[in-house]
Protein backbone atom coordinates (compact mmCIF):
# COMPACT_ATOMS: atom_id res chain seq x y z
CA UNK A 1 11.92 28.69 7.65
CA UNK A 2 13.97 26.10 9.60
CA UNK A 3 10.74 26.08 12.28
CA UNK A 4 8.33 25.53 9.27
CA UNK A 5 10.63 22.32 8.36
CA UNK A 6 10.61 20.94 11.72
CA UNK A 7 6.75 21.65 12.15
CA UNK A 8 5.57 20.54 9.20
CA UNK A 9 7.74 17.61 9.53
CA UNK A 10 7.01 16.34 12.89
CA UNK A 11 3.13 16.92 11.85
CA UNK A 12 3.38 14.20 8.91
CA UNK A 13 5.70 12.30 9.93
CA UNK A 14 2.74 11.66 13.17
CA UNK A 15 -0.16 11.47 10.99
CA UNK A 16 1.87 8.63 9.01
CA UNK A 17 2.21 6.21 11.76
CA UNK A 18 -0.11 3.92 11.69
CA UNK A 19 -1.46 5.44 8.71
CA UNK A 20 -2.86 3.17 5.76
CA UNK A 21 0.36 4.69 3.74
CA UNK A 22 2.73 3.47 6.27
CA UNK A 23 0.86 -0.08 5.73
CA UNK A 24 1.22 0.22 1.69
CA UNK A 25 4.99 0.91 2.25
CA UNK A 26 5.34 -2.23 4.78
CA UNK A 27 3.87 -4.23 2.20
CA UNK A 28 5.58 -3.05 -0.80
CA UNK A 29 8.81 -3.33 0.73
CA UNK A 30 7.81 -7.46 1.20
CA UNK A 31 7.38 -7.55 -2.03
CA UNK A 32 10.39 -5.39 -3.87
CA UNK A 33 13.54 -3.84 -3.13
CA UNK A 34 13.91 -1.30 -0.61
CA UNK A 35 15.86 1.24 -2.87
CA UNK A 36 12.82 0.92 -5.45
CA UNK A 37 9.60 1.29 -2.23
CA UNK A 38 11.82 4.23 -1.06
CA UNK A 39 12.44 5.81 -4.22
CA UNK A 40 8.88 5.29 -5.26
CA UNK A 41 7.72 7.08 -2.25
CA UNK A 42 9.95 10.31 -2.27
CA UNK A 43 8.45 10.86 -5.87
CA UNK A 44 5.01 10.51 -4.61
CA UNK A 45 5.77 12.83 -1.56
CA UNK A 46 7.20 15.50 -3.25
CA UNK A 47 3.86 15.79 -5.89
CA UNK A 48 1.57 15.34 -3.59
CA UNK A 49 2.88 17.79 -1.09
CA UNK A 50 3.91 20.06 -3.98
CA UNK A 51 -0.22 20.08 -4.68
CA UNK A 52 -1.16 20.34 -1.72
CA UNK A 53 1.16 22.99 -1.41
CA UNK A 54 -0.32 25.05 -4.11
CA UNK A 55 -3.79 24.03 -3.18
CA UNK A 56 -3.12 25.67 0.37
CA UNK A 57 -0.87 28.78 -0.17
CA UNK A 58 -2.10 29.56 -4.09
CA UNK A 59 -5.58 28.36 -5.03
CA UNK A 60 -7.45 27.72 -1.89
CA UNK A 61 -9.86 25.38 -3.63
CA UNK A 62 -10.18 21.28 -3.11
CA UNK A 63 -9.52 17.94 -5.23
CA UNK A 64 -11.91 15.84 -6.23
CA UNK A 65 -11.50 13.59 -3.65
CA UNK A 66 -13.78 11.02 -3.31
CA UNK A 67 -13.11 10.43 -7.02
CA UNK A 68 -9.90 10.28 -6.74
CA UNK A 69 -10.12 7.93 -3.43
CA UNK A 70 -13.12 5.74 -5.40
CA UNK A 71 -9.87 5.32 -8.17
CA UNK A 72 -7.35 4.21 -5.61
CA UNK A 73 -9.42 1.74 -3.82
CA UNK A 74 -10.58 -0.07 -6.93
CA UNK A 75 -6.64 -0.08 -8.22
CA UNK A 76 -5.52 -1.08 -4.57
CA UNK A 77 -8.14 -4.13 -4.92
CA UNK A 78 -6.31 -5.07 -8.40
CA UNK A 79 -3.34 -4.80 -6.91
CA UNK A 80 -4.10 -7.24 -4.10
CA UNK A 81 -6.24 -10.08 -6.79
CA UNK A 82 -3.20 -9.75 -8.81
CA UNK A 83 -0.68 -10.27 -5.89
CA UNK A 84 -2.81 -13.32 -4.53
CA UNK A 85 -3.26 -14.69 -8.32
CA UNK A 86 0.99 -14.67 -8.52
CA UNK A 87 1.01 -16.06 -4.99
CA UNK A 88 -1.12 -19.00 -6.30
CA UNK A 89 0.96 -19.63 -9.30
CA UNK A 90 4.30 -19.92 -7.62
CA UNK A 91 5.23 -23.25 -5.83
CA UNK A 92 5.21 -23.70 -2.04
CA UNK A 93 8.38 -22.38 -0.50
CA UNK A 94 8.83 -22.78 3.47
CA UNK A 95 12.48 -21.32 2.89
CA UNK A 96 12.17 -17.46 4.30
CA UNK A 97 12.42 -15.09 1.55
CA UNK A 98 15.38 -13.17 0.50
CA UNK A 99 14.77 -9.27 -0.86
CA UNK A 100 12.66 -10.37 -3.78
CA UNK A 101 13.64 -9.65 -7.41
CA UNK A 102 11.91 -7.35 -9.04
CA UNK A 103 11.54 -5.24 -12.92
CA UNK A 104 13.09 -2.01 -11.41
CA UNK A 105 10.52 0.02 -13.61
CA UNK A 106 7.79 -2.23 -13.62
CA UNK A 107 8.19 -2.20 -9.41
CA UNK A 108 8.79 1.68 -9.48
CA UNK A 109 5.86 2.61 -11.16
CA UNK A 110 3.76 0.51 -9.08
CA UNK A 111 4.69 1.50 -5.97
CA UNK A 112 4.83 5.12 -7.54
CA UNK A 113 1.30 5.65 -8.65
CA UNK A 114 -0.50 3.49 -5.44
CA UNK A 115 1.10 5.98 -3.17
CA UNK A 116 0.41 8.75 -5.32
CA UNK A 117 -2.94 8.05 -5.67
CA UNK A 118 -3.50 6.97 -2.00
CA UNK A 119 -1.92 10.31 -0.64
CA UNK A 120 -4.35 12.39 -2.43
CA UNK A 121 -7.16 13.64 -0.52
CA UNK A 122 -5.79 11.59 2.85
CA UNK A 123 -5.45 12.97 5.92
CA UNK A 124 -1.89 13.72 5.33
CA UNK A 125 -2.81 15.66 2.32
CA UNK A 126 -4.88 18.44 4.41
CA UNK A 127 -3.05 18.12 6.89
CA UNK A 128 -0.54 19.64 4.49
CA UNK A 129 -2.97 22.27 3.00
CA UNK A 130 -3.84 23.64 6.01
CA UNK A 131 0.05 24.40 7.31
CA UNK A 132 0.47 26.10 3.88
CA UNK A 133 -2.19 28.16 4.42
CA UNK A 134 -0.25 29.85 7.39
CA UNK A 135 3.14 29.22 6.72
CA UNK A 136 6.03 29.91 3.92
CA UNK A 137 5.06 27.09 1.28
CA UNK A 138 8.24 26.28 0.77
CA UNK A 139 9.31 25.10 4.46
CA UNK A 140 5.81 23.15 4.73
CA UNK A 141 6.66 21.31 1.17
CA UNK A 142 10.37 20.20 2.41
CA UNK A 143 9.30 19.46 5.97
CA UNK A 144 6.02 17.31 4.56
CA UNK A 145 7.86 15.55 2.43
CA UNK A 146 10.78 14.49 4.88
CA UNK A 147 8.00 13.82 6.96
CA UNK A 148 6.61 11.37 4.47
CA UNK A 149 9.62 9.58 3.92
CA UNK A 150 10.64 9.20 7.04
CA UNK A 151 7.57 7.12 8.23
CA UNK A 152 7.85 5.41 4.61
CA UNK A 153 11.36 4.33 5.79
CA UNK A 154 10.27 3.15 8.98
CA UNK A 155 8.01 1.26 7.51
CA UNK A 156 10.05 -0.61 5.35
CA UNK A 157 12.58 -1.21 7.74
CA UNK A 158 10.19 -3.23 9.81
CA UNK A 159 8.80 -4.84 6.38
CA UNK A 160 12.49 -5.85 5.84
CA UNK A 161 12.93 -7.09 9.07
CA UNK A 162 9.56 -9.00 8.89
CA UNK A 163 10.34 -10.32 5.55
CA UNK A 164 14.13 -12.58 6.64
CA UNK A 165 11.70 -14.66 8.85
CA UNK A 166 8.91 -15.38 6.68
CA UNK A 167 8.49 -17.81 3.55
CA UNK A 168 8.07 -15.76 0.06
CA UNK A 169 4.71 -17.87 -0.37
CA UNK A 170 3.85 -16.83 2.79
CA UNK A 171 4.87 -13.11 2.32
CA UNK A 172 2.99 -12.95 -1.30
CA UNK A 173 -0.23 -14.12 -0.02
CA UNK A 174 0.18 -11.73 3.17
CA UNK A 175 0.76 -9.10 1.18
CA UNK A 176 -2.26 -9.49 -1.27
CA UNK A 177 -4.79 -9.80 1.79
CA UNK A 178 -3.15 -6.66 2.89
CA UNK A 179 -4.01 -5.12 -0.40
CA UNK A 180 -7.22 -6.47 -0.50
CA UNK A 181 -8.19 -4.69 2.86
CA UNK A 182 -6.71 -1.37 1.99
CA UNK A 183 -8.46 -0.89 -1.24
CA UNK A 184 -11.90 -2.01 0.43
CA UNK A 185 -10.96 0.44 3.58
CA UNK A 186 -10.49 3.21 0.84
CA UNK A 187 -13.42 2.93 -1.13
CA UNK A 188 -15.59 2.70 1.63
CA UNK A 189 -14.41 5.70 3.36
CA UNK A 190 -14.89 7.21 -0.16
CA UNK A 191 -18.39 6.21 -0.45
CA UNK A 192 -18.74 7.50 2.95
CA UNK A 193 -20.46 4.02 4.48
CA UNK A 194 -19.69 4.97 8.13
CA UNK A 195 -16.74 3.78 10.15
CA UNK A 196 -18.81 0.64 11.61
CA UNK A 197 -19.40 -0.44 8.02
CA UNK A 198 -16.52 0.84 6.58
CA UNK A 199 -14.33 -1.42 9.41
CA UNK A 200 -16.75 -4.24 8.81
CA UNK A 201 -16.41 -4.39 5.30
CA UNK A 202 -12.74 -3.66 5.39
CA UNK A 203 -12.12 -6.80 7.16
CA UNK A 204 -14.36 -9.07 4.45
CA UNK A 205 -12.45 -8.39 1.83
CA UNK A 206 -9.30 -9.75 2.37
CA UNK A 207 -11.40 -13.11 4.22
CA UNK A 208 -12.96 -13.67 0.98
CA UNK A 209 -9.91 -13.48 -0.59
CA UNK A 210 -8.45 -15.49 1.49
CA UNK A 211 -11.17 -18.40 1.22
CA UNK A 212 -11.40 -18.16 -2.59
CA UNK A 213 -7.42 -18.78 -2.69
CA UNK A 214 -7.80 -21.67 0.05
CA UNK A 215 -10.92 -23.31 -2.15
CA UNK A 216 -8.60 -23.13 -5.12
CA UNK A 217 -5.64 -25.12 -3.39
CA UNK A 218 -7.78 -27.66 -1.97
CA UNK A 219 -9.05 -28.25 -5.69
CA UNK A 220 -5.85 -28.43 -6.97
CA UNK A 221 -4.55 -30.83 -3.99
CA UNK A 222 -7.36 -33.29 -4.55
CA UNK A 223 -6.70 -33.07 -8.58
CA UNK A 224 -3.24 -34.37 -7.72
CA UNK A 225 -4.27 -37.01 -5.49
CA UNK A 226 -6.50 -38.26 -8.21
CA UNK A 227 -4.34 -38.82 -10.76
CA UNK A 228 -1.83 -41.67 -9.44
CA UNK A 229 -4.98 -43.47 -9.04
CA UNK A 230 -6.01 -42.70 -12.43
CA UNK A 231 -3.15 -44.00 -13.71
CA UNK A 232 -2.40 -46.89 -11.35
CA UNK A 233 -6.13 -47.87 -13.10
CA UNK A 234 -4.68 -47.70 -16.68
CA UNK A 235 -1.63 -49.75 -15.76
């Protein structure tokens, strides 16, 4: 059992790096406390391993995945419209940001249900099934989800790290492109578009984000310049 741990372990824990998980948790953790990205993360690991799990060892039949993945790349593009739509609202701060404060169960179940959503049907997620299928389904669950964690806590180590340097503006916008570029990545791949197009349209996402929130400021900064003028005329 103890070889099951360490294998399915050092199997998730390498198809996490660089993963588009590993990305969610960097960002989260920019955004919320550690404790909450971590904790949020475990939960998701142990259901979705504890389906895949059963999926592999039990039922030996498939989730509807490109549903499912359709679902989380729509939600991860809300996620990253409403991230850049708080970003905009909040004043300019060239201070770097401290951990920010967060609703601990507004944050958790965030954080809780993106990864949940995003882990099934990913890589990860097979990966998973097909150790099951050959192993004792209760070493692959423990070592997947270690595995899981694991690169989730690398993750937001670096996100920490990342975050003493930068502005909270700066981080809140970052972190909204981020979204933005996940959610289209995901739904592409769901809709099966082909990894040229699926790269390519990836990428647009978070630029048109980024130029609708840049067209907005620029409105905003010449509204302000006009009215001293405006009222300089009434005086």
């Amino acid at each position: 059992m103890i070889a099951t741990i360490l294998l399915s372990f050092g199997v998730l824990f390498a198809a996490e790096l660089g993963d588009k998980s590993q990305l969610m948790a960097l960002t989260f953790a920019l955004r919320y406390r550690w404790p909450i990205v971590l904790g949020g993360i475990a939960a998701a690991s142990v259901a979705v391993n504890l389906i895949a799990v059963a999926v592999g060892h039990f039922l030996g039949a498939a989730l509807p995945t490109d549903l499912i993945a359709v679902c989380t790349g729509v939600i991860l593009l809300a996620v990253g419209l409403w991230t850049l739509r708080d970003a905009r609202d909040s004043e300019a701060d060239d201070s770097p940001a401290a951990t920010p404060p967060a609703t601990s169960g507004k944050a958790l179940f965030v954080v809780l249900s993106a990864f949940l959503l995003a882990e099934l049907g990913d890589r990860t997620m097979f990966a998973t099934i097909a150790l099951a299928s050959s192993h004792g389904w209760l070493g692959v669950w423990l070592g997947s989800v270690a595995g899981m964690v694991a690169a989730g806590g690398l993750a937001i180590a670096v996100g920490i790290t990342v975050g003493r340097h930068i502005p909270e503006r700066a981080i809140a916008i970052g972190s909204g492109l981020l979204f933005l570029y996940i959610g289209a990545a995901t739904l592409l791949s769901a809709l099966d578009a082909g990894r040229p197009a699926e790269m390519l349209g990836a990428a647009v996402a978070p630029v048109l984000g980024g130029a609708a929130l840049w067209l907005r400021a620029r409105r905003a900064a010449r509204r302000e310049a006009i009215e001293p003028q405006r009222v300089e005329v009434r005086g």
